[in-house]
Protein backbone atom coordinates (compact mmCIF):
# COMPACT_ATOMS: atom_id res chain seq x y z
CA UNK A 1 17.90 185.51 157.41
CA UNK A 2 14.19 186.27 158.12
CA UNK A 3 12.36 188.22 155.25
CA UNK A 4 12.02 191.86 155.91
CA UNK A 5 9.43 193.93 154.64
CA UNK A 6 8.90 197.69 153.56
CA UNK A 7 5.07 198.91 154.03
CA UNK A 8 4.28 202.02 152.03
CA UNK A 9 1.29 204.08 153.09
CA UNK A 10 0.21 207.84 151.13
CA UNK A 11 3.46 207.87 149.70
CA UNK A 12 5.67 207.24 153.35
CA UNK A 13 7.52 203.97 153.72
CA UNK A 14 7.35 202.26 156.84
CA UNK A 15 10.06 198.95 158.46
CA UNK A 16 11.69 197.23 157.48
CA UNK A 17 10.02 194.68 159.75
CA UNK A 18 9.37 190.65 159.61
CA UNK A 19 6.32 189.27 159.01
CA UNK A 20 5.53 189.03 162.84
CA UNK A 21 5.15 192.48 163.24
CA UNK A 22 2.86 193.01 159.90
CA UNK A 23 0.60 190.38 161.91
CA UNK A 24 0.53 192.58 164.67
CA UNK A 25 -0.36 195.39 162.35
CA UNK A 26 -2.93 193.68 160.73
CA UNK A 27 -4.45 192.64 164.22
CA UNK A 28 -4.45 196.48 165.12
CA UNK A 29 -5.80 197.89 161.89
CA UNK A 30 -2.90 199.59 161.11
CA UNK A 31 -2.28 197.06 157.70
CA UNK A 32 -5.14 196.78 155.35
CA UNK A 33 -4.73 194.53 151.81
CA UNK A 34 -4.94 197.87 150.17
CA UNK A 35 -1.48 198.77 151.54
CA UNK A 36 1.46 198.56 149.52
CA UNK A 37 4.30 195.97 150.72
CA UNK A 38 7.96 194.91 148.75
CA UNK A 39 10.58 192.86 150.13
CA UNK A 40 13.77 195.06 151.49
CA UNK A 41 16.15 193.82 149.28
CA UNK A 42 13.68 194.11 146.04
CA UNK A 43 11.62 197.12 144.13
CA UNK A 44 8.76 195.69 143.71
CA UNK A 45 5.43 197.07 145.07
CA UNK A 46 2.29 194.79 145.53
CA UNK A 47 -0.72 194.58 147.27
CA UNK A 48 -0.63 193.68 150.92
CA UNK A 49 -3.93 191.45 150.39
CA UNK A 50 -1.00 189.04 148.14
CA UNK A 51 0.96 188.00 151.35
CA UNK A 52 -0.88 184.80 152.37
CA UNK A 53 1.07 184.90 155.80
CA UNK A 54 -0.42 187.69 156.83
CA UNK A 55 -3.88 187.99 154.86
CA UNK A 56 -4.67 183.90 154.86
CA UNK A 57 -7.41 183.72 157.21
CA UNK A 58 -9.27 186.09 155.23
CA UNK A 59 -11.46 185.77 151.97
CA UNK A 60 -9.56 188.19 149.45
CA UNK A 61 -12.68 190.06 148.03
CA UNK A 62 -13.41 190.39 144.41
CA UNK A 63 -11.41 192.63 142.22
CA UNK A 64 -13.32 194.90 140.42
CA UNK A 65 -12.94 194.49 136.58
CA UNK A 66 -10.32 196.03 135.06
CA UNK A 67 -10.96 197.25 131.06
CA UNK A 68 -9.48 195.24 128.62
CA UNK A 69 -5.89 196.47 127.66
CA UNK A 70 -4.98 197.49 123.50
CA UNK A 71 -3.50 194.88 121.67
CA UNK A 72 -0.43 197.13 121.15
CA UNK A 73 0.58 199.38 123.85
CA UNK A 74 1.44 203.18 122.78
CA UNK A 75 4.50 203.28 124.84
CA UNK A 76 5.46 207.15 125.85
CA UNK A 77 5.58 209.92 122.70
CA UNK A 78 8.50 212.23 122.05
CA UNK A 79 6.97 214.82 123.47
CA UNK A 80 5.37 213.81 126.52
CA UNK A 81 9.26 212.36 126.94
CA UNK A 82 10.44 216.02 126.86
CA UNK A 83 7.81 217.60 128.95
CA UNK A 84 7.97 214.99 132.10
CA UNK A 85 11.86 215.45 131.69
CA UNK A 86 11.45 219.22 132.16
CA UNK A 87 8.57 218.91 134.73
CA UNK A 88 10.93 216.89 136.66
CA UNK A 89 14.29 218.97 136.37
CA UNK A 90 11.40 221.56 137.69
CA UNK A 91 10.32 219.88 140.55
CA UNK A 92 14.02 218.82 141.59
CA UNK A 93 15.81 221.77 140.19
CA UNK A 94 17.32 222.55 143.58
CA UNK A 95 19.08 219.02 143.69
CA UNK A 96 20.27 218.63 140.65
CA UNK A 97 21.87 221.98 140.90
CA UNK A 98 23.44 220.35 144.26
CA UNK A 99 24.74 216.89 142.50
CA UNK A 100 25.93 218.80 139.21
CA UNK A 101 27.91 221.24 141.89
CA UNK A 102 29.78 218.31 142.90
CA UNK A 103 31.44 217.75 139.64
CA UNK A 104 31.69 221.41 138.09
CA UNK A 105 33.19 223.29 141.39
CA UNK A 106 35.86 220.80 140.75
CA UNK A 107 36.26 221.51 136.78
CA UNK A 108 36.00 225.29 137.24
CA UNK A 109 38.83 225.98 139.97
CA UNK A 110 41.00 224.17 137.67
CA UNK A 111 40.24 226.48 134.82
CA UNK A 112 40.24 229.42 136.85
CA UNK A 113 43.94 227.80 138.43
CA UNK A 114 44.81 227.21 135.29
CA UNK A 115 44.37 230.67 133.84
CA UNK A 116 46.18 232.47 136.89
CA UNK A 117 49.12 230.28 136.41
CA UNK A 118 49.26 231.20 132.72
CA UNK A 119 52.21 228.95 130.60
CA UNK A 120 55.45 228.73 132.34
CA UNK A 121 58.21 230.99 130.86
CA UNK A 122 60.67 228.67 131.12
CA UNK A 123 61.25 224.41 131.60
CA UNK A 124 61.76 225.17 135.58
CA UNK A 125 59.34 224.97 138.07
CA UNK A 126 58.71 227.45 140.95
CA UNK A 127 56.84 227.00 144.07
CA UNK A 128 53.36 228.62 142.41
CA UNK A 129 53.70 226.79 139.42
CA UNK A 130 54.39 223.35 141.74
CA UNK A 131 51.67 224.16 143.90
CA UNK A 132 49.03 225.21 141.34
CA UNK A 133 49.98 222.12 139.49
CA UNK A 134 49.55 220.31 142.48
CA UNK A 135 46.18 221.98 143.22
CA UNK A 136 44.94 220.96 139.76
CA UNK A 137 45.54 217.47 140.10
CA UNK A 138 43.97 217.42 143.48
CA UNK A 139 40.72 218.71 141.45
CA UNK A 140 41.19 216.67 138.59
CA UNK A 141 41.15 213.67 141.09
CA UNK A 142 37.99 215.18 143.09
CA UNK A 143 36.12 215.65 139.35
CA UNK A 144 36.92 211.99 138.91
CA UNK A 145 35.79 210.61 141.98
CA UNK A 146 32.79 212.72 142.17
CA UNK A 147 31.51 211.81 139.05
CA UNK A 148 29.93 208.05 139.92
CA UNK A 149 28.33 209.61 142.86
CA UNK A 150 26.84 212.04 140.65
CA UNK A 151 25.47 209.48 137.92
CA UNK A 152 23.73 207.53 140.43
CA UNK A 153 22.31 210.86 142.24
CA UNK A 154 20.23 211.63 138.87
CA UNK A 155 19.10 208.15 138.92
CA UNK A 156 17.71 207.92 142.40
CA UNK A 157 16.19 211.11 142.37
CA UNK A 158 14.58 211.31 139.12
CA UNK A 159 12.79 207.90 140.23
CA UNK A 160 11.95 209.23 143.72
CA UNK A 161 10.53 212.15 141.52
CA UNK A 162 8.26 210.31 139.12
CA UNK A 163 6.95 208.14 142.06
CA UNK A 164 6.21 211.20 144.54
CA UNK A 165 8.55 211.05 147.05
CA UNK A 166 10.59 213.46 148.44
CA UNK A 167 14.64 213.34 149.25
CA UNK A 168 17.10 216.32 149.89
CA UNK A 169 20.65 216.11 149.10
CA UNK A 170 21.75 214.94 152.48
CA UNK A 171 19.40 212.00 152.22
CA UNK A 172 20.25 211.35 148.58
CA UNK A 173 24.50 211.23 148.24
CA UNK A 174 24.52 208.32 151.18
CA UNK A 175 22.46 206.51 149.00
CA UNK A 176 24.92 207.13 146.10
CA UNK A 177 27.72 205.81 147.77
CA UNK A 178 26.93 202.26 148.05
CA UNK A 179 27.39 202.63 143.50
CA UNK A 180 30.83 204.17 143.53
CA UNK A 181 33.05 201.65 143.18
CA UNK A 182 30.58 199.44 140.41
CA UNK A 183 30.16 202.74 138.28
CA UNK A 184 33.83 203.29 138.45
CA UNK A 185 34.52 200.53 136.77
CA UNK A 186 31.90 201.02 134.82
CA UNK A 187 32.88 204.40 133.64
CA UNK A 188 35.90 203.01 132.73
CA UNK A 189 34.98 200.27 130.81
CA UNK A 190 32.37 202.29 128.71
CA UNK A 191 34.33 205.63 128.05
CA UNK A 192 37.23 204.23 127.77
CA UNK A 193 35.74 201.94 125.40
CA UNK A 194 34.68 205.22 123.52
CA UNK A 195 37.91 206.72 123.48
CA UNK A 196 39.31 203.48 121.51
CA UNK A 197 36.94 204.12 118.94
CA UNK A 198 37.79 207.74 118.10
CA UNK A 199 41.75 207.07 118.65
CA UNK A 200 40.96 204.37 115.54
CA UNK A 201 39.57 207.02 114.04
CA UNK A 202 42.59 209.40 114.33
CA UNK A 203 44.18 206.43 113.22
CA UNK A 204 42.50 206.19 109.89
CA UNK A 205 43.34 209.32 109.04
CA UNK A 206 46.61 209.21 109.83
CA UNK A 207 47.27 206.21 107.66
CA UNK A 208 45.23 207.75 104.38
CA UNK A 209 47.50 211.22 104.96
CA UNK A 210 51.01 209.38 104.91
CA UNK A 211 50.33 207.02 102.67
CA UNK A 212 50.73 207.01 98.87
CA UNK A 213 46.98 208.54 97.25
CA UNK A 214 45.71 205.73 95.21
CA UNK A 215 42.31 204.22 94.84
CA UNK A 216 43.32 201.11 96.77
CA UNK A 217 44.20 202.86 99.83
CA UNK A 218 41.02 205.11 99.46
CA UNK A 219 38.69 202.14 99.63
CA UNK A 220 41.09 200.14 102.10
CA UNK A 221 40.15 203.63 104.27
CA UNK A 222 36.92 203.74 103.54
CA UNK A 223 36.41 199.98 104.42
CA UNK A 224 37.89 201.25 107.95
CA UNK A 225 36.02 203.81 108.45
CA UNK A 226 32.70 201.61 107.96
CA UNK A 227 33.56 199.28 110.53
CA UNK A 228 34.44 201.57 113.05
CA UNK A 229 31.12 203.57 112.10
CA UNK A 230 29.61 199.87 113.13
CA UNK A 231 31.50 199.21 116.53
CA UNK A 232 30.60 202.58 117.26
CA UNK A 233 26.52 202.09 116.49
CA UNK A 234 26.92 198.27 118.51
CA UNK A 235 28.54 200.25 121.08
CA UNK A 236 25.37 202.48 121.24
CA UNK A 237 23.29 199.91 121.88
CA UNK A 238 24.69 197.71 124.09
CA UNK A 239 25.32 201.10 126.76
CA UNK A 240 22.49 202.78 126.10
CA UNK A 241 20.98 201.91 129.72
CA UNK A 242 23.89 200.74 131.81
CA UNK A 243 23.74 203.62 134.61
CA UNK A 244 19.97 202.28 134.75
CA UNK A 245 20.55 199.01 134.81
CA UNK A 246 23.62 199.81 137.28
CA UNK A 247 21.38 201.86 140.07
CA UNK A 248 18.10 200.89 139.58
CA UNK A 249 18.25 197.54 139.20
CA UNK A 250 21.28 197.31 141.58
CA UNK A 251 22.56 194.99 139.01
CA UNK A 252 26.99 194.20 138.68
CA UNK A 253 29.16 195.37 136.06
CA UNK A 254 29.01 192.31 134.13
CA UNK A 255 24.98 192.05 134.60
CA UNK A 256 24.98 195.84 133.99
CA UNK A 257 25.82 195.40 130.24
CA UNK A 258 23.60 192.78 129.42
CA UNK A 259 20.81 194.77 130.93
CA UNK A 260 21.17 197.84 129.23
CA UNK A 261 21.53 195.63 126.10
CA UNK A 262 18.28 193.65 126.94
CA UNK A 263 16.48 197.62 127.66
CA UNK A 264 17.54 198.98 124.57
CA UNK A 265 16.02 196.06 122.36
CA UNK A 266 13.04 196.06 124.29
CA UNK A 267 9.72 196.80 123.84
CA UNK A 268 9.13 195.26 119.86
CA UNK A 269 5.64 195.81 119.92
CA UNK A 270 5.45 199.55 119.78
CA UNK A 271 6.08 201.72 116.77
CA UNK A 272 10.06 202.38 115.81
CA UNK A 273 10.06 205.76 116.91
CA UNK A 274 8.27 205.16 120.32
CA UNK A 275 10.77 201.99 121.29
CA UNK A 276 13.90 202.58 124.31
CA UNK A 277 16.63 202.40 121.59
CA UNK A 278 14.90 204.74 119.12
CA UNK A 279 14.01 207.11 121.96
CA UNK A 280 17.55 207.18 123.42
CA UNK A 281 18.99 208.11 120.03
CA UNK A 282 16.68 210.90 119.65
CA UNK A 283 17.44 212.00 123.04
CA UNK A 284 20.88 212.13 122.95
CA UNK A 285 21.30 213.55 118.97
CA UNK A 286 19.37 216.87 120.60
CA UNK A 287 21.63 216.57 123.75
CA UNK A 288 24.40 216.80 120.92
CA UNK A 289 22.94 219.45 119.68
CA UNK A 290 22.65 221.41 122.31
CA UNK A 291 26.31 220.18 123.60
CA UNK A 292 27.68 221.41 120.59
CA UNK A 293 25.88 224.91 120.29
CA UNK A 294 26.71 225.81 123.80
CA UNK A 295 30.45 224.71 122.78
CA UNK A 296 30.24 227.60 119.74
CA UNK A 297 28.84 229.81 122.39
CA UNK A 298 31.72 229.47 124.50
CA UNK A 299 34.46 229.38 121.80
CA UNK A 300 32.55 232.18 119.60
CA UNK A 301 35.37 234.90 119.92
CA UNK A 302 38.13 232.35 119.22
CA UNK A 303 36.23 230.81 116.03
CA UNK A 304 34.70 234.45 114.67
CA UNK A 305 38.81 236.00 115.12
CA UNK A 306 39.91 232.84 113.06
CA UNK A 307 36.60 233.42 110.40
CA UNK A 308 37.90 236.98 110.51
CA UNK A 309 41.95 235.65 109.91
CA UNK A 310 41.17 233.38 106.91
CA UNK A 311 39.01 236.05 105.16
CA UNK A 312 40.98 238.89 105.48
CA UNK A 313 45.14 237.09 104.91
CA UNK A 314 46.25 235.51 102.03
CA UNK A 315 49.94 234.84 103.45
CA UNK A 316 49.39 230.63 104.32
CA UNK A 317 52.32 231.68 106.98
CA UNK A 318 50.32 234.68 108.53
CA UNK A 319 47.29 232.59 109.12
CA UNK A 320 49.10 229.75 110.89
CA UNK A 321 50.89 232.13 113.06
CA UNK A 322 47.50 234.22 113.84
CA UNK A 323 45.67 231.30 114.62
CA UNK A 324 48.24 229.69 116.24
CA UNK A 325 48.50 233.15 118.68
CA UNK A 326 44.64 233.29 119.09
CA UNK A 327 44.60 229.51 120.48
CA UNK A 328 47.49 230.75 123.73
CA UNK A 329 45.24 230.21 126.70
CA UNK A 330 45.05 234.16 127.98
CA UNK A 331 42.70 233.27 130.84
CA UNK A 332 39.37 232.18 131.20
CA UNK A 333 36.66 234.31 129.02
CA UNK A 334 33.40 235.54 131.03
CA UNK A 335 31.26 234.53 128.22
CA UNK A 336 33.03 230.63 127.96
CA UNK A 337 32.75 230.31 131.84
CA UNK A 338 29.15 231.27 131.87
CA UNK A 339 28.70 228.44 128.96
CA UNK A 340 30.27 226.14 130.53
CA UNK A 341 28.39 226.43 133.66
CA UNK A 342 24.96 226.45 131.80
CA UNK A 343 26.06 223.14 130.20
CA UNK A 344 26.36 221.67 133.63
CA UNK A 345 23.22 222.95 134.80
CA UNK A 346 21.44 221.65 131.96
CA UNK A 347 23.10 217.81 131.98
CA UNK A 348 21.13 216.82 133.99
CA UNK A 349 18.00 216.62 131.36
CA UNK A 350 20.10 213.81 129.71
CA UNK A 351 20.39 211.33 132.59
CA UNK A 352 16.31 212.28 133.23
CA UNK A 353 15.36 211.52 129.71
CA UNK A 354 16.97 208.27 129.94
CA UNK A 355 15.50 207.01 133.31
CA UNK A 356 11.97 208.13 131.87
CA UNK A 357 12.85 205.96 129.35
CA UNK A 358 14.03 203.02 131.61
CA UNK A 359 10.48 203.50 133.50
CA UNK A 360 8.28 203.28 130.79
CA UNK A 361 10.01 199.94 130.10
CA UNK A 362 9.59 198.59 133.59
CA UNK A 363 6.13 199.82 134.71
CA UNK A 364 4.32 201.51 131.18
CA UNK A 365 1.23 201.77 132.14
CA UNK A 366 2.44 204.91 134.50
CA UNK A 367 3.47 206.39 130.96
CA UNK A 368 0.40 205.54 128.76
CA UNK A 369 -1.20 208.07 127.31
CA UNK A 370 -4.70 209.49 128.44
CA UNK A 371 -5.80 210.46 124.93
């Protein structure tokens, strides 16, 4: 198959065409070496003047010096991380609202199903109950299937974003489509993977609260608990980047993982706290942060009643059987719905952070610092 090329002039993108008609171009003017050219299959800008097909009869003028580079590179700070995250989610705050509506519309007409069903009465099922169960799954499955299209949505757009370019919605999910099935799997492999650690977990604990107390068992726990504390951390690492790798590098599953493994050890000769993998922990420990105080926010009645409960009733019994009471779902709380829809709102500041991140690796100088 003929090469096809993409010619990119004040930020519009013109083919793709073969290298016939970027002759013709050239013959008419319309081309200059200044232009910016990439192959259609590859993201990689260059200089038109670089394509000796098209530029070969010419003398390629001088390049002006360029000034000699620092010996060590200072890579993107903490800060200007957070503030180019925000001035992005700014700039594209319409269209992240758009992608994150694809997965919470799902999530919240289940809740609100769920809490105008209310618990059945009784083991037998009655047309509402089948049909709101029904109704739920048919969400559940949406939520699910929405959710790759979503992941690759932040990636595409927060790059369009930091190069210039403009995209709406309807131009941006066909584009997401062509992931799907590869971040399926992928989603799969990696939260499931997470969901194997914390079952060990559970498992741990189990084992040190039926079994005899002795200081054999507490170190056999303990010796548990560090390794899964390690196959957690390697986890970390090695899928730190893989929705990066996955999009923007349109690389497979298997390729996928050793990408975002290669990204997260990258980048040796900056300071720890300016490299990928020390950047993406600090990123997501405040996203945890946040995650969890907007998860007291929504919970707040339930965990001041129990606060209230344990201070106020001696009775072991009474307690259980309070808190036990207080934990019946009784519909969904104004205050925990409006939570739970800020948290979606603001998700999207993850997934930016992280392909800010991915950027700097792949083209710093964008990201160096003026000062």
């Amino acid at each position: 198959m003929a090469e096809q090329w993409i010619v990119r002039v004040q930020g519009r993108e013109y083919g793709p065409v073969g290298l016939e008609e970027l002759l013709e171009w050239k013959r008419e003017g319309r081309l200059i070496r200044e232009n910016e050219v990439r192959e259609s299959e590859s993201d990689r800008w260059f200089r038109a003047g670089e394509l000796p097909e098209v530029f070969s009869d010419e003398t390629a003028p001088e390049p002006p010096p360029l000034p000699s580079p620092p010996l060590v590179r200072p890579g993107l700070t903490f800060g200007r991380l957070l503030a180019e995250t925000c001035r992005l989610y700014g700039r594209g705050f319409g269209r992240f609202l758009g992608l994150s509506a694809l997965v919470v519309v799902p999530s919240l007409c289940t809740q609100l199903s769920s809490a105008a069903l209310g618990s059945p009465a009784g083991t037998e099922l009655d047309l509402r109950s089948s049909l709101g169960a029904l109704f739920n799954l048919c969400m559940l499955l949406a939520n699910v299937g929405t959710w790759p299209i979503y992941l690759a949505g932040i990636q595409i757009l927060t790059q369009k974003l930091a190069d210039g370019r403009a995209v709406s919605l309807g131009e941006l999910v066909p584009q997401t489509l062509k992931f799907w099935s590869r971040l399926a799997v992928l989603c799969l492999l990696v939260y499931g993977a997470f969901f194997l650690l914390v079952i060990f977990a559970f498992v741990i604990l189990f084992m040190v609260s039926v079994g005899a107390p002795s200081i054999l068992g507490a170190l056999f726990a303990l010796l548990l608990l560090a390794v899964q504390v390690w196959m957690f951390g390697r986890l970390f690492v090695a899928v730190l980047f893989w929705q990066q790798a996955a999009v923007l590098e349109n690389a497979g599953v298997i390729d996928a993982l050793r990408r975002s493994s290669e990204l997260a050890r990258s980048r040796r000769d900056l300071p720890w706290h300016r490299r990928p993998l020390w950047q993406g922990v600090f990123v997501a420990s405040l996203w945890s942060l946040l995650a969890i105080a907007l998860m007291l926010g929504a919970e707040w009645t339930m965990i001041t009643q129990y606060f209230r409960t344990v201070t106020t009733t001696h009775d072991p019994q009474a307690i259980l059987q309070a808190m036990t009471a207080a934990s019946k779902p009784g519909g969904v709380g104004l205050g925990s719905l409006l939570f739970s829809i800020l948290g979606a709102i603001l998700r999207p500041l993850l997934g930016i952070a992280f392909v800010l991140i991915y950027l700097q690796i792949k083209h710093p100088p964008r990201f160096w610092p003026n000062d």
